[in-house]
Protein backbone atom coordinates (compact mmCIF):
# COMPACT_ATOMS: atom_id res chain seq x y z
CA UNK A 1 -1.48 226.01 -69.70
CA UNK A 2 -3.35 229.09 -68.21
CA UNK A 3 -0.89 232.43 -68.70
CA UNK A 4 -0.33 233.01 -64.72
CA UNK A 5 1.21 229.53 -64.70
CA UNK A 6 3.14 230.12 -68.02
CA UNK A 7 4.77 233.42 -66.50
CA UNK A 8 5.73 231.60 -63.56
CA UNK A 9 7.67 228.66 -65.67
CA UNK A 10 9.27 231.50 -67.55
CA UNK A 11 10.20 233.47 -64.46
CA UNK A 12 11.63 229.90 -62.36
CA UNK A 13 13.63 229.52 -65.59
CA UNK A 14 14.98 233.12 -65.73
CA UNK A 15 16.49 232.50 -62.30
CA UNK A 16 18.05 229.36 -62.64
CA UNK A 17 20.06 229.97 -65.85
CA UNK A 18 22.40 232.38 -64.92
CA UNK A 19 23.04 230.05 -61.69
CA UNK A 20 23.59 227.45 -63.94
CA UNK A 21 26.08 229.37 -65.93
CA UNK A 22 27.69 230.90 -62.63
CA UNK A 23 28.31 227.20 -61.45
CA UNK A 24 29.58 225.92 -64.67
CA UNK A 25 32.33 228.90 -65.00
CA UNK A 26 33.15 228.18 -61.00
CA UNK A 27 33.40 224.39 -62.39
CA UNK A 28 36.05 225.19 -65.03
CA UNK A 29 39.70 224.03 -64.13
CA UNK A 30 41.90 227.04 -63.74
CA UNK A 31 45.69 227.08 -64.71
CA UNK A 32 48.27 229.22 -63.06
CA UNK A 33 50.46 230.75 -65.97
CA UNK A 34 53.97 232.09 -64.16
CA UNK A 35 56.38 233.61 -67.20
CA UNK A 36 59.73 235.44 -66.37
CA UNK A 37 59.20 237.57 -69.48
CA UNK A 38 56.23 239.56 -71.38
CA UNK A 39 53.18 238.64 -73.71
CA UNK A 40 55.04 240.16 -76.85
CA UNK A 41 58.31 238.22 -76.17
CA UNK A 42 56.35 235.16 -75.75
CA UNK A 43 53.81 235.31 -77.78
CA UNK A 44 54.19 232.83 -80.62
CA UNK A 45 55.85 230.56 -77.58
CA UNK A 46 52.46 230.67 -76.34
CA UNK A 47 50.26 229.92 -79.53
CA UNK A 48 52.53 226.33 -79.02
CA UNK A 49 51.22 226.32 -75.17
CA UNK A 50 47.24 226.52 -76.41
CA UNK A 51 48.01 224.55 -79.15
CA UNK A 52 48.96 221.60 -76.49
CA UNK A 53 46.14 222.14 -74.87
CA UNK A 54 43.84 222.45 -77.67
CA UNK A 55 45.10 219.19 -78.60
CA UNK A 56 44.05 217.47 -75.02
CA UNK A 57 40.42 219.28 -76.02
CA UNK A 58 41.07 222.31 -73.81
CA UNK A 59 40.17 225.62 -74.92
CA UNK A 60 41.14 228.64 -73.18
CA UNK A 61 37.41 230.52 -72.91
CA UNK A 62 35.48 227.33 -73.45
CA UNK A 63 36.71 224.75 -71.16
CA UNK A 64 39.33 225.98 -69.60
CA UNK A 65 40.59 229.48 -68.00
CA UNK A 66 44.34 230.51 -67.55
CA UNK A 67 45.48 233.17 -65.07
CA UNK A 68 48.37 235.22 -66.55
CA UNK A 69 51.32 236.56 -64.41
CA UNK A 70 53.78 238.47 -66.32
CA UNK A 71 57.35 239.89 -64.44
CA UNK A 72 58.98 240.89 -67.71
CA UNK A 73 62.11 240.12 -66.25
CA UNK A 74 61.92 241.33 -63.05
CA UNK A 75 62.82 237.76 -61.43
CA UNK A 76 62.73 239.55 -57.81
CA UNK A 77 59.03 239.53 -58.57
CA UNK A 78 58.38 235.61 -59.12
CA UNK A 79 58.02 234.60 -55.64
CA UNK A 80 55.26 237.35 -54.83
CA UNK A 81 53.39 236.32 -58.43
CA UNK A 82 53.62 232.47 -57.88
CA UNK A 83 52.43 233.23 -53.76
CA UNK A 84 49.03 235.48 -55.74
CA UNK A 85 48.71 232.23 -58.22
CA UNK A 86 48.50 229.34 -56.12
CA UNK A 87 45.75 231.12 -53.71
CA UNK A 88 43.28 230.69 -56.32
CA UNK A 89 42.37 227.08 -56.76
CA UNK A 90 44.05 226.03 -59.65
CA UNK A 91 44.13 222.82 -61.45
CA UNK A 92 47.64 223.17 -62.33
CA UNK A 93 50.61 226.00 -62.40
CA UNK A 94 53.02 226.53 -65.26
CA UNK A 95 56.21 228.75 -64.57
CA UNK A 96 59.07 228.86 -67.37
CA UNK A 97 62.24 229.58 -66.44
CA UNK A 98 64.44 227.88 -63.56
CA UNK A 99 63.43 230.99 -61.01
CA UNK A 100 60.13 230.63 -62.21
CA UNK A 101 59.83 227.33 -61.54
CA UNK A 102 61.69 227.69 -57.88
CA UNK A 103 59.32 230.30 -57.51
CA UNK A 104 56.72 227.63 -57.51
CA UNK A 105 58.01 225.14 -56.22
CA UNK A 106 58.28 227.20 -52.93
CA UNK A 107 55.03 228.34 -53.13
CA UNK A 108 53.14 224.34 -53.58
CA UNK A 109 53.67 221.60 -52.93
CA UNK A 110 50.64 220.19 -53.65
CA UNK A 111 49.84 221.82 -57.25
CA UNK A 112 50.77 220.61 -60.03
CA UNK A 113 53.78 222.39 -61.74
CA UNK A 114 55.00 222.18 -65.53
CA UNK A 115 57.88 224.30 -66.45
CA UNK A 116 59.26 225.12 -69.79
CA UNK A 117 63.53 226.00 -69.47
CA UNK A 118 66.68 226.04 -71.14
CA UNK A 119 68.71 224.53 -68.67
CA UNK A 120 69.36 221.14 -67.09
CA UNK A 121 66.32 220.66 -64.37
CA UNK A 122 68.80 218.23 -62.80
CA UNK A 123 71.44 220.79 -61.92
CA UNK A 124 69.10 223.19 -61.44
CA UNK A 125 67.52 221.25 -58.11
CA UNK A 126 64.22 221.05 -59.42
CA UNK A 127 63.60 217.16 -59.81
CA UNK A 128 65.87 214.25 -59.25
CA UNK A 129 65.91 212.03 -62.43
CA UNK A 130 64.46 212.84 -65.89
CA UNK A 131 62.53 209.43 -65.70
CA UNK A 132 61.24 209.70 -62.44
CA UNK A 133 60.83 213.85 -61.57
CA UNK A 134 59.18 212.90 -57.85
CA UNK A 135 57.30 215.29 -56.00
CA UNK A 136 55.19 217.57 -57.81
CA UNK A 137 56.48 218.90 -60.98
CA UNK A 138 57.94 217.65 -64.57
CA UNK A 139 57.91 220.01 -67.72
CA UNK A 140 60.07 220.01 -71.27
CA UNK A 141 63.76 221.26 -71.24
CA UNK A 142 65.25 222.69 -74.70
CA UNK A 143 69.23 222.57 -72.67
CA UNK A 144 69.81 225.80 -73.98
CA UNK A 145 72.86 226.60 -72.48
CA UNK A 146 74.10 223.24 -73.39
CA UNK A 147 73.88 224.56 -77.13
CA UNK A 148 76.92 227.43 -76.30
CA UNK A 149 79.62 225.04 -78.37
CA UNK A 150 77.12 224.92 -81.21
CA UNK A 151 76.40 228.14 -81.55
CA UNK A 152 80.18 229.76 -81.27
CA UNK A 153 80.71 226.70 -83.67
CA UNK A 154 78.77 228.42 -86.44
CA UNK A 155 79.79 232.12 -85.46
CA UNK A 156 83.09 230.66 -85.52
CA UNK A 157 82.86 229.66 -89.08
CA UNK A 158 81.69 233.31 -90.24
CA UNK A 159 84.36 235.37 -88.80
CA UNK A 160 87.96 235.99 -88.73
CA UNK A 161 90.12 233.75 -86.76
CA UNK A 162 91.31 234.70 -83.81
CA UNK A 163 89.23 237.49 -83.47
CA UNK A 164 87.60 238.97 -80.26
CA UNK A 165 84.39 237.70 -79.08
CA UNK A 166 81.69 238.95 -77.53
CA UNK A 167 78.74 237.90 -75.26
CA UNK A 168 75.73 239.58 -73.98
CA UNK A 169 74.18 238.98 -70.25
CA UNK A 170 71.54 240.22 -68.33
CA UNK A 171 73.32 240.54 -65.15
CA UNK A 172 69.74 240.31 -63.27
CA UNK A 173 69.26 236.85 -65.02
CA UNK A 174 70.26 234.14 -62.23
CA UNK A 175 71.95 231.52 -65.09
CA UNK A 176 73.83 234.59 -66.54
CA UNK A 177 76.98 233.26 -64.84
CA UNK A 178 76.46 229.43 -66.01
CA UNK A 179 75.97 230.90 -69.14
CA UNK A 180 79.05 232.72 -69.08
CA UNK A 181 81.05 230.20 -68.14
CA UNK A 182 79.67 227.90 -71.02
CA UNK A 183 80.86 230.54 -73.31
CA UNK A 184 83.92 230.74 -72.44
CA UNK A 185 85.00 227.49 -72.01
CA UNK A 186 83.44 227.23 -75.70
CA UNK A 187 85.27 230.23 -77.07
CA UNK A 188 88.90 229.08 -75.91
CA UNK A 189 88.46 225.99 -77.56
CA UNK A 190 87.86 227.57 -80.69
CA UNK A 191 91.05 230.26 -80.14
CA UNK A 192 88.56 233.24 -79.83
CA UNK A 193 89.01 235.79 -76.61
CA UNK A 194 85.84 236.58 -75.30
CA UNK A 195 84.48 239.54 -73.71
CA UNK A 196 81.45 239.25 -71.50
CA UNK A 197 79.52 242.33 -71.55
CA UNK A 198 76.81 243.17 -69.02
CA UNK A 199 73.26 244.79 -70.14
CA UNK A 200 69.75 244.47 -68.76
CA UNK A 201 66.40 246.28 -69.73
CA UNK A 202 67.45 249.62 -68.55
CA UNK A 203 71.16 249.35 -70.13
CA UNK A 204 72.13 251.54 -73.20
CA UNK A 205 72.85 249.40 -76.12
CA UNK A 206 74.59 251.65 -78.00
CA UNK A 207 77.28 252.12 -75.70
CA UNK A 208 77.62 248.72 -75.43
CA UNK A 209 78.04 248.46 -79.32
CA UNK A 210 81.03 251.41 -78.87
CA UNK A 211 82.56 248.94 -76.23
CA UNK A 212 82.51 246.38 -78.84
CA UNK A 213 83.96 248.43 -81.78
CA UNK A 214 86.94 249.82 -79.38
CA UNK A 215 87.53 246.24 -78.71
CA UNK A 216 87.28 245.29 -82.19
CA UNK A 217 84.90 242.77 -81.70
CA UNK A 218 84.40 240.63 -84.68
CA UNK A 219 81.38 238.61 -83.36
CA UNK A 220 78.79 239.18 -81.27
CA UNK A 221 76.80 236.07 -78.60
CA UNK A 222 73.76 236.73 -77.43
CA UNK A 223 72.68 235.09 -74.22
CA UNK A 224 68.58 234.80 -73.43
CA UNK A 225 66.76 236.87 -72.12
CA UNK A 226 66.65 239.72 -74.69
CA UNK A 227 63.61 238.85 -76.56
CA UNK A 228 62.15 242.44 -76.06
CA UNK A 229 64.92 244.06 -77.71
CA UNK A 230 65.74 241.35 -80.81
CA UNK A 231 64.66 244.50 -83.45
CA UNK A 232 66.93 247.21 -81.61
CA UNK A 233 69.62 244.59 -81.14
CA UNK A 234 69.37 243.59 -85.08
CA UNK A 235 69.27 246.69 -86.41
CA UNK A 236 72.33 247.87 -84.26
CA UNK A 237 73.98 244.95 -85.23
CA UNK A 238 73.92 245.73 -88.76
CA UNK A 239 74.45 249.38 -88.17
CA UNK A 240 78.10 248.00 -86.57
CA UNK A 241 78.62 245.14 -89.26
CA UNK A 242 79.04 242.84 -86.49
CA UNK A 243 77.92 239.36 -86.98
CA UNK A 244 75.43 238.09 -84.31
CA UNK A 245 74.24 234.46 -83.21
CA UNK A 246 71.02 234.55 -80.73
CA UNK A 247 69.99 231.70 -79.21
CA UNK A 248 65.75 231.41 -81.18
CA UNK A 249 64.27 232.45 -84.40
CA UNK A 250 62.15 235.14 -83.51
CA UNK A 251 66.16 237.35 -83.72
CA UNK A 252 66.77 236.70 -87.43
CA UNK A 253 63.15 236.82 -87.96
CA UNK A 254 63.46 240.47 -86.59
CA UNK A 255 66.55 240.92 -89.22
CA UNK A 256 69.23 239.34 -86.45
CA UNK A 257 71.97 237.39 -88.57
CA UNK A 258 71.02 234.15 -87.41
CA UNK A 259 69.72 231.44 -84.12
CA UNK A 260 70.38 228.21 -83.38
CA UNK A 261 68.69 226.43 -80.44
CA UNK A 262 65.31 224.77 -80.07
CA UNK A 263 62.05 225.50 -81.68
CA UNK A 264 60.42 226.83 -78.71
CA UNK A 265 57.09 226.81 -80.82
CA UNK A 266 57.37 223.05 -79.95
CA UNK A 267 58.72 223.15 -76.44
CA UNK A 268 56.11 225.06 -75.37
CA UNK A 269 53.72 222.73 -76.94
CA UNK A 270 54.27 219.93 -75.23
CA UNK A 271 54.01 222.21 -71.71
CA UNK A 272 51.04 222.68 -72.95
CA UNK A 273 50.23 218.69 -73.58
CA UNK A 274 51.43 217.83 -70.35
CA UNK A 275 49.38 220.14 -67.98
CA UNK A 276 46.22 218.85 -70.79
CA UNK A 277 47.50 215.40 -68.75
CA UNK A 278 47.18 216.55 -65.37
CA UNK A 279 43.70 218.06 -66.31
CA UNK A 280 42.97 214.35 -67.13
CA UNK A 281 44.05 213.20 -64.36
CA UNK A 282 48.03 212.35 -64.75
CA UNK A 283 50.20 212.89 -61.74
CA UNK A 284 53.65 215.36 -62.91
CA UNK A 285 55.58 212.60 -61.08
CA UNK A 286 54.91 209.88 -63.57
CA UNK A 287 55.56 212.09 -66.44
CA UNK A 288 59.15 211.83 -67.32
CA UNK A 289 60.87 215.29 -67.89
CA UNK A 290 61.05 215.29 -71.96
CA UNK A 291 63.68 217.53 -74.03
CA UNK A 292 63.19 219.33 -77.04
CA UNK A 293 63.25 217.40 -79.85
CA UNK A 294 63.52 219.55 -82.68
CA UNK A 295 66.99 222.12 -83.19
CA UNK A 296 66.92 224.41 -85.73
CA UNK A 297 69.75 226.72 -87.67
CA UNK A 298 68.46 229.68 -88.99
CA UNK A 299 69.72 232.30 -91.19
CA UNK A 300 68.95 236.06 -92.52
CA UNK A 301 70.52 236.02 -95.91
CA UNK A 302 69.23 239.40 -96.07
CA UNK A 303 71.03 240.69 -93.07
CA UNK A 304 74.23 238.43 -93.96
CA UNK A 305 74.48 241.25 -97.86
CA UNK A 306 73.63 243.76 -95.12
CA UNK A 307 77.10 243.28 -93.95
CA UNK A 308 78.77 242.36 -96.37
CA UNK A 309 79.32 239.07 -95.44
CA UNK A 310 79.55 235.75 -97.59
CA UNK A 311 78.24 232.62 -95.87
CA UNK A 312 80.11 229.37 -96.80
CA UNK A 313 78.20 226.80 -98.87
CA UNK A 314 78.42 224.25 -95.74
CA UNK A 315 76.76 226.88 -93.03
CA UNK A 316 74.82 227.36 -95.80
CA UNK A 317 73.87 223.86 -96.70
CA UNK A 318 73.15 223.25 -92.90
CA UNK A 319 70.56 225.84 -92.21
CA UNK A 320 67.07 224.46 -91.47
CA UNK A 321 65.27 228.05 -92.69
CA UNK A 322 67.17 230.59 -94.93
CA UNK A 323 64.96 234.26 -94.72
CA UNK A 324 65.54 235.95 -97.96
């Protein structure tokens, strides 16, 4: 091959490459990611979401490319997010959270949605059977607030009876309420008063622990939503010697007492697997809405010395994960 020719090959090839590459990143399926909270509260949550994909063969960077939209609790701000997402051509939009997934819903109709929440899709208006969702979204539910009875259960067996109760809310949180209402309805049965106590991201904790000490509260509930403060909540927690059930690990993890509730590791996982189906091709109305499988009990036995408390062999013998 004479050189002039040979720098011409070269210098066709040079220009078609990077339009390759161009139209193979424009081929890649996007997903729409909607969350309600923040990358640090989420973040082993997510690892569980990848790892479902990862599973299906998609790989965020090599196959695949997910557009993030964070509110960080600012639910006022889901319907503008999910309106940005679905713009873009996406292959599929995941939302946790029942506002999230309204959010969504409002915004497509056509897109595929998966959410990830703790409550009953059902009730919450989002599908019409668990078997047969309809329309066009399905996801994984962990019934969180179902779990209320559980979780005073175990407080219940840690602290004085008849003592005061307490339960934290973020008042901005739409299921704040239902939550509420779970609690209490809980709590009487077990012959506990309970005090429902108000607090978002802007609220001052510590006066909130005052409240509880005037009150002599001698257990603390704490509803969802608070993932950004578990280490501040912990700590003032033990600083108080009041005993605290959350609702997920990462709290005693942080040095909470102790969680009980779904492994959200796991719920977010199979998100993950079922928008992996809908990139091959499944259709969210013939995948049944699943629920979380796996319920764990963990418990701080550091925290529980901490103050001064003495956990009965059978909570004891129950717990799925003792730190120590």
């Amino acid at each position: 091959m004479k050189r002039r020719e040979f720098i011409s090959l070269l210098s066709a090839a040079a220009a078609v490459w990077p339009l390759a590459a161009r139209a193979q990143q424009a081929a890649m399926p996007v997903i729409g990611f909607l969350s309600s909270g923040s990358p640090d509260a989420v973040a082993g949550q997510l690892a569980g979401f990848r790892k479902g994909l990862a599973d299906l063969g998609y790989v965020e960077g090599r196959n695949i490319s997910i557009e993030y939209r964070w509110v960080e609790q600012r639910y006022e701000r889901l319907p503008e997010m999910a309106a940005d997402l679905v713009r873009r051509p996406l292959a599929a939009l995941f939302a946790n959270t029942p506002p999230g997934a309204r959010a969504a819903l409002a915004a497509t109709s056509t897109i595929p949605i998966v959410f990830s929440m703790g409550e009953d899709p059902i009730k919450e208006g989002l599908v019409t059977s668990f078997n047969r969702p309809n329309g066009n979204i399905t996801g994984v539910t962990s019934l969180t607030n179902q779990l209320f009875v559980k979780r005073l259960q175990l407080l219940h067996e840690i602290v004085p009876k008849n003592t005061a109760l307490a339960l934290l809310v973020d008042p901005g949180n739409p299921n704040a309420d239902p939550d509420a209402k779970e609690a209490q309805a809980a709590s009487v049965a077990l012959g506990h008063e309970l005090y429902v106590l108000p607090a978002n991201r802007d609220s001052g904790f510590e006066t909130i622990f005052a409240n509880m000490m005037q009150r002599r509260v001698g257990g603390l509930l704490v509803g969802v939503g608070f993932q950004n403060s578990r280490g501040l909540l912990s700590a003032l927690a033990i600083r108080h010697a009041i005993p605290t059930m959350f609702d997920r690990r990462e709290y005693p993890v942080a040095g909470g007492l102790m969680s009980y509730g779904a492994n959200y590791f796991d719920v977010w996982h199979q998100a993950g697997v079922y928008v992996g189906r809908i990139l091959r091709g499944a259709k969210p109305a013939d995948l049944p809405v699943q629920q979380a499988t796996k319920l764990e009990f963990v418990l701080n036995l550091n925290t529980a010395k901490a103050l001064g408390l003495e956990i009965p062999s059978g909570v004891l013998a129950i717990a799925d994960e003792v730190i120590e």
